[in-house]
Protein backbone atom coordinates (compact mmCIF):
# COMPACT_ATOMS: atom_id res chain seq x y z
CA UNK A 1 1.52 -8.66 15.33
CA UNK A 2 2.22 -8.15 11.74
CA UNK A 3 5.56 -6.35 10.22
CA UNK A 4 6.65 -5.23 6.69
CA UNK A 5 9.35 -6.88 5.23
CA UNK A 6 11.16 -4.42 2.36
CA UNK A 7 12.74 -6.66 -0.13
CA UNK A 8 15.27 -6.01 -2.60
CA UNK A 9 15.74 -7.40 -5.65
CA UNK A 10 19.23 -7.18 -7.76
CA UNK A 11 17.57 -7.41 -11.69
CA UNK A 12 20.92 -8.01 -12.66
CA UNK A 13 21.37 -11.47 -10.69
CA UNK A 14 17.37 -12.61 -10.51
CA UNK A 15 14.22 -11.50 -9.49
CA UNK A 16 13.97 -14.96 -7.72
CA UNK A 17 16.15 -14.08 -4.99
CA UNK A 18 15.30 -11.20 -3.30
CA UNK A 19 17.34 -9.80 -0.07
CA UNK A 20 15.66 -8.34 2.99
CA UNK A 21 16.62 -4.68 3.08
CA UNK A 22 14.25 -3.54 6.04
CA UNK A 23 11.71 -4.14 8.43
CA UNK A 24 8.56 -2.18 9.26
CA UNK A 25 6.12 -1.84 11.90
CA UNK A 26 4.06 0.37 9.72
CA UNK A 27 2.90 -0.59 6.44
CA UNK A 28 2.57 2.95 5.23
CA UNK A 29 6.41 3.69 6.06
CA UNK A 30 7.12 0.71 4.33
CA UNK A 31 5.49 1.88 1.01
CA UNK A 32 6.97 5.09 1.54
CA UNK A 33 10.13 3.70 1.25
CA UNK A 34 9.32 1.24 -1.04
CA UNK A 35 8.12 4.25 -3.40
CA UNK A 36 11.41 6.39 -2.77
CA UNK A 37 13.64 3.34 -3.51
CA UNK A 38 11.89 2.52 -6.65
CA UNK A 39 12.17 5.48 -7.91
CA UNK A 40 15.98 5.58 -7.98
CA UNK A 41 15.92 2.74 -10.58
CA UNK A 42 18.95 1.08 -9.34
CA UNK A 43 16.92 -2.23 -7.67
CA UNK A 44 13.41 -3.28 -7.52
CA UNK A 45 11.70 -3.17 -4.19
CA UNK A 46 9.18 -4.34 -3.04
CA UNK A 47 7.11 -5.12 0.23
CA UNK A 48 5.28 -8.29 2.09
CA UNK A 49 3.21 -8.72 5.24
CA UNK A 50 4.23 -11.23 7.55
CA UNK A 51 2.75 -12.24 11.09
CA UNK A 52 4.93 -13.03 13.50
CA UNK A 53 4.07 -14.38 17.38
CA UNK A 54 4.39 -11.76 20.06
């Protein structure tokens, strides 16, 4: 099983330390997001597969 992990990352502090902000089943909902987010400008998001064990 694979989920999408939305990250944040606070360009004031570093990009090197990113913050989980949300967790997808569905990659395409997490690029939605990801897309919507961005757009605002405030942080920098961005999005990674991971597998996990069922």
């Amino acid at each position: 099983m694979k989920v999408y992990i939305l990250y944040e990352h606070d360009l004031l502090v570093s990009a090197w330390t990113p913050t989980v902000h949300s967790i997808f089943l569905n990659q395409q909902v997490a690029i939605k997001e990801m897309e919507r987010l961005n757009a605002k400008g405030e942080y920098r998001y961005s999005v990674i597969e991971k597998s996990v064990i069922k």
